[in-house]
Protein backbone atom coordinates (compact mmCIF):
# COMPACT_ATOMS: atom_id res chain seq x y z
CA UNK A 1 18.57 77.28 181.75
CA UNK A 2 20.41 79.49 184.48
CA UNK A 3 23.62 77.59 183.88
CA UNK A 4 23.79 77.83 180.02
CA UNK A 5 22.49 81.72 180.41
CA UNK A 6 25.65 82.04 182.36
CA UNK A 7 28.05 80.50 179.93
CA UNK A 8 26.69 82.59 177.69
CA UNK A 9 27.31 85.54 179.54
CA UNK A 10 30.97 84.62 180.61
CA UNK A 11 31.90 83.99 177.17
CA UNK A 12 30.83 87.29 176.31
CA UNK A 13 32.71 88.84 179.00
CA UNK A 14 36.10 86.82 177.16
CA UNK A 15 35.44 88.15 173.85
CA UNK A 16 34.57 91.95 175.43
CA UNK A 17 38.60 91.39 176.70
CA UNK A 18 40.14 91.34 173.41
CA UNK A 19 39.01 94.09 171.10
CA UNK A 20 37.99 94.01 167.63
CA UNK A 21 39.79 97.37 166.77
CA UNK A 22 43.03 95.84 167.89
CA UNK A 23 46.00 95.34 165.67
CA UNK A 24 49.13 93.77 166.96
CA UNK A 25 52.04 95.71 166.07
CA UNK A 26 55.63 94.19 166.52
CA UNK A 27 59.37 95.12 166.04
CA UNK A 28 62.30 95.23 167.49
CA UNK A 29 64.67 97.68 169.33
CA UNK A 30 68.12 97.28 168.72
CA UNK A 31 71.44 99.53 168.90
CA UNK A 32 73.50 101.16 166.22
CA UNK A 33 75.70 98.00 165.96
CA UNK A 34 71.98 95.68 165.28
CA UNK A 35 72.44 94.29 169.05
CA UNK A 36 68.95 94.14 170.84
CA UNK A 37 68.16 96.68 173.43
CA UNK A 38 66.37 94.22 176.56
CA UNK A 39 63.80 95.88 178.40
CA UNK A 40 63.63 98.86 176.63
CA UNK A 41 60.35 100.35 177.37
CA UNK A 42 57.80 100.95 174.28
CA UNK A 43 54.82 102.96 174.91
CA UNK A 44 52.16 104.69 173.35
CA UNK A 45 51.31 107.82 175.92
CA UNK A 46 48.00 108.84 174.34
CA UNK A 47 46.44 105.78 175.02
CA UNK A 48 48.30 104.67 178.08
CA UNK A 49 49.51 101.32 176.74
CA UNK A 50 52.97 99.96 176.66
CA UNK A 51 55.12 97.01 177.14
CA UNK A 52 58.88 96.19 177.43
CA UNK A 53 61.43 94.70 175.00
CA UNK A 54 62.43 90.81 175.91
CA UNK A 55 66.09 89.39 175.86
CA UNK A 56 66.05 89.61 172.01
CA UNK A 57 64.57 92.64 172.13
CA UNK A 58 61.60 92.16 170.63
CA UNK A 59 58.40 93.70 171.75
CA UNK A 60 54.26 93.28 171.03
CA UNK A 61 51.30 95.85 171.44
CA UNK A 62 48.21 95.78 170.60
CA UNK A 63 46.74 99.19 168.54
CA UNK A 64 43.98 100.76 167.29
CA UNK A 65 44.09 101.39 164.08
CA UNK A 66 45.11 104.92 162.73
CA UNK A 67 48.28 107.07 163.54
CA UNK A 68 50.26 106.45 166.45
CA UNK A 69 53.65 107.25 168.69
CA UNK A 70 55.60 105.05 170.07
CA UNK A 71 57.84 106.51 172.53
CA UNK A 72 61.01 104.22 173.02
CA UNK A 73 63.29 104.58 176.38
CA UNK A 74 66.25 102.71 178.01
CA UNK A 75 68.58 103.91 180.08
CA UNK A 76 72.21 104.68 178.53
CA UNK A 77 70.15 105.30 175.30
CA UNK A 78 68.86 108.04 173.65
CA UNK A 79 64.82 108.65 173.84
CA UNK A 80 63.06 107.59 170.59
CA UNK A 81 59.92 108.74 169.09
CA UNK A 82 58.57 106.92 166.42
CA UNK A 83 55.29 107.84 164.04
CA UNK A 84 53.65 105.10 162.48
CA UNK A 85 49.97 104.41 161.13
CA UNK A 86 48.79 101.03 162.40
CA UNK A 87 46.84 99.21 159.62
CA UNK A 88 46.19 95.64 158.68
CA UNK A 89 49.24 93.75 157.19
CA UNK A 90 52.04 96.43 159.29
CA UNK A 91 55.15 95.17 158.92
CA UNK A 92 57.43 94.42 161.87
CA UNK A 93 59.36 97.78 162.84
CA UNK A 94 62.89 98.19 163.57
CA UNK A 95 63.48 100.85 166.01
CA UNK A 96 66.90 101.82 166.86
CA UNK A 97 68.29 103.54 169.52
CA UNK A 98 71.12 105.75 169.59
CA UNK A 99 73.78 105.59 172.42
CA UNK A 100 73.69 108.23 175.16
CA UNK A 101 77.13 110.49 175.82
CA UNK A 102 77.61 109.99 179.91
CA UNK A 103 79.56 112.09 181.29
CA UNK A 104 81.66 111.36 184.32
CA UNK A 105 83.10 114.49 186.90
């Protein structure tokens, strides 16, 4: 009895990991050209989540539903802030940064 009451209890932990609330939102992040941006950062400040882009740059996170910001960053890039309102059946975004003047003295 104290072993299955533990199972149960450990599943229930597992399921408690991985919201119900959670949509997974996906896109890339690419230049002006269509090359991908790797390891571009993607982040949502207000609730402290974020992730980076792979070599394709490609990138998953997993929302709440409603509106949302992604803030987009890489260096040699401009910043990118992006609105969206995560709902079931999102489509995957396309984010594209712009190219940051540098300036050499």
């Amino acid at each position: 009895m104290k072993r299955g009451l533990t199972l149960v209890l450990a599943l229930a932990g597992v399921c408690a990991a991985a919201p119900a609330w959670a949509i997974r939102v996906t896109g890339t992040v690419s230049d002006r050209h269509g090359a991908p941006i790797e390891f571009a950062s993607v982040a949502v400040r207000a609730l402290r989540l974020g992730t980076a882009t792979d070599e394709a740059g490609r990138f998953v996170l997993d929302l709440p539903l409603g509106p949302a910001v992604l803030d987009v960053r890489q260096i040699g890039y401009e910043p990118a802030r992006v609105a969206i309102e995560v709902a079931v059946g999102l489509a995957p975004l396309r984010i594209t940064l712009a190219e940051q003047p540098v300036e050499l003295s």
